[in-house]
Protein backbone atom coordinates (compact mmCIF):
# COMPACT_ATOMS: atom_id res chain seq x y z
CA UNK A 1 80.84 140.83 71.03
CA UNK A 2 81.06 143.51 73.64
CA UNK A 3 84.53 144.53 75.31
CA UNK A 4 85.80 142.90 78.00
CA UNK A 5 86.20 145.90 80.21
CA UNK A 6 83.22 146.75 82.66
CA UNK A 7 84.62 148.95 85.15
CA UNK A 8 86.35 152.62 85.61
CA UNK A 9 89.26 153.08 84.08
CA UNK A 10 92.66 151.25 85.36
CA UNK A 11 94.21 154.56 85.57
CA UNK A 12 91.74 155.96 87.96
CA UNK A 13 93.85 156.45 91.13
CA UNK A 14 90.16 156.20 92.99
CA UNK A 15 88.92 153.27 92.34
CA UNK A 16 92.38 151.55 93.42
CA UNK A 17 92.23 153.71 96.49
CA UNK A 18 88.56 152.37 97.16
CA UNK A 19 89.64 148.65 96.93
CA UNK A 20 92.14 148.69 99.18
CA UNK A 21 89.79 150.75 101.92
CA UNK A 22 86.89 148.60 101.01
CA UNK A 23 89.33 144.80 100.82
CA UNK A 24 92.51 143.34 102.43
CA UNK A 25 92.21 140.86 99.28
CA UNK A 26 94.48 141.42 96.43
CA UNK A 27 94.32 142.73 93.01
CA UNK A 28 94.95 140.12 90.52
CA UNK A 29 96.61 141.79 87.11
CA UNK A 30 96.42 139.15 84.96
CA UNK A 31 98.51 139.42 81.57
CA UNK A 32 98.11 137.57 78.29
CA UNK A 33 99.67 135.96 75.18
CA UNK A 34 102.99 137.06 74.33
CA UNK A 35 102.98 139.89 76.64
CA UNK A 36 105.97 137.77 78.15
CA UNK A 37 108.01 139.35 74.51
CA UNK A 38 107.96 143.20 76.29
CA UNK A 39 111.13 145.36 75.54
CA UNK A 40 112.17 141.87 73.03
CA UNK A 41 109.08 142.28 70.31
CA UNK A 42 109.18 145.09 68.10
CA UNK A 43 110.51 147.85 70.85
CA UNK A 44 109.96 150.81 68.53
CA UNK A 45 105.56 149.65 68.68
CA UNK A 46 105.60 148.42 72.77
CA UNK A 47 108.38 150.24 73.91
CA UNK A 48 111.07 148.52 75.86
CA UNK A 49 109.91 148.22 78.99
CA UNK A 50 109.79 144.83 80.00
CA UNK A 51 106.88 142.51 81.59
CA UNK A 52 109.31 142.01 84.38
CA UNK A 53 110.19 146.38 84.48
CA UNK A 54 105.78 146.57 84.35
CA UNK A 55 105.42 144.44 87.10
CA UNK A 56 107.96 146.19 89.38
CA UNK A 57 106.07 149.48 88.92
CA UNK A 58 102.39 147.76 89.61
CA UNK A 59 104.23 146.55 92.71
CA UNK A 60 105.40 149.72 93.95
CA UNK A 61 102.15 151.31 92.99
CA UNK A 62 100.33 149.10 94.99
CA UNK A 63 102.42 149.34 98.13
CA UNK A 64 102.04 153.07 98.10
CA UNK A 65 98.34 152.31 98.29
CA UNK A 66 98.98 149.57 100.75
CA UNK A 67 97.03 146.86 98.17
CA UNK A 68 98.54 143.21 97.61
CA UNK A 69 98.89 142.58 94.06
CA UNK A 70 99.02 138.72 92.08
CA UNK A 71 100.69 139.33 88.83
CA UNK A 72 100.10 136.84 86.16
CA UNK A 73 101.64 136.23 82.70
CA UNK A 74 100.57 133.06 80.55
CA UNK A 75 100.09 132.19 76.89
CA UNK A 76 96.79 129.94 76.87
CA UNK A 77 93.64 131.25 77.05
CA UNK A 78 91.97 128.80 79.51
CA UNK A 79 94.68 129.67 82.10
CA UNK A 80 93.69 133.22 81.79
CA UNK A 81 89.83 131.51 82.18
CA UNK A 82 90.66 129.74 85.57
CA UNK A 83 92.75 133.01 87.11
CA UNK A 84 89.94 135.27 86.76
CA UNK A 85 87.54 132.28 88.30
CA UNK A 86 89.90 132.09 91.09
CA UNK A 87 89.97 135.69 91.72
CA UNK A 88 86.26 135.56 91.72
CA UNK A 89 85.79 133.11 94.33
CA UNK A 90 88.22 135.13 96.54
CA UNK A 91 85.98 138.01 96.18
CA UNK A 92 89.34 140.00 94.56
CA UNK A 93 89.42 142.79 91.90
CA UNK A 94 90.79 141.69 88.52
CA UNK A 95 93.07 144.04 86.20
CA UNK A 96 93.25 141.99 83.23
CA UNK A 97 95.65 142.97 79.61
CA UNK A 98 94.62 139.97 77.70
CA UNK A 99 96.72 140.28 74.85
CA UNK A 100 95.63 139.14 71.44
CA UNK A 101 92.46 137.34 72.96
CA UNK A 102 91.12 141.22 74.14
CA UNK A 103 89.15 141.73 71.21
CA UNK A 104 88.54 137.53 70.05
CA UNK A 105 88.45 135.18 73.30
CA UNK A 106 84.35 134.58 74.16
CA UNK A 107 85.67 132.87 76.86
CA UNK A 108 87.38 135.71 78.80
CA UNK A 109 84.49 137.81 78.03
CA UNK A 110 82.12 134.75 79.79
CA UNK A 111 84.53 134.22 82.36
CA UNK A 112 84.78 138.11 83.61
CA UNK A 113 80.75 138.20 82.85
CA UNK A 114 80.67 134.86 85.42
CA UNK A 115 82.26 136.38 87.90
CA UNK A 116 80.52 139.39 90.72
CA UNK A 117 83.95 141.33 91.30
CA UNK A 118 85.22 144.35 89.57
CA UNK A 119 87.04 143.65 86.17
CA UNK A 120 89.05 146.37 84.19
């Protein structure tokens, strides 16, 4: 199965700055299974940063470059399924960590294949 990414990398300060010229629509950054456990699940591996800590910098980020963000955390795949759908028929971008389900879940990789907005 291929990888679910298929754009530039996240960390690519010009594609972000290219959305927000190109969009008023958000940026979804959508965040899977047990990602919730940051800075409480084996700190000295993930760090201890928290999702909550993670989202507060994505915010800020984004306000700098004047993009509205929808940050997501669930535990169940199909959720993750219907979020990326959602952002698709918005016409938004999609930053997606899917967890555990990055390298296993054929239906994120359907989902993000189904959909005709960028996906990282």
């Amino acid at each position: 199965m291929a990888p679910l990414t298929r754009c530039r990398s996240p960390h690519d300060a010009t594609v972000s700055k290219s959305m927000a010229q190109d969009s008023k629509k958000p940026i979804y950054v959508l965040n899977g299974p047990n990602l919730n456990l940051l800075g409480q699940r084996e700190p000295g591996v993930y760090g201890g940063k928290t999702l909550a800590d993670v989202e507060m910098e994505c915010q800020a980020f984004a306000a700098k470059l004047g993009i509205e963000i929808i940050f997501r955390q669930t535990n169940y795949e199909g959720e993750l399924v219907s979020w990326i759908h959602e952002a698709g028929e918005s016409g938004a971008a999609v930053a997606v960590n899917a967890g555990a389900y990055t390298h296993t879940s054929v239906a994120l990789h359907d989902a993000i294949k189904g959909v005709s907005v960028p996906v990282v």
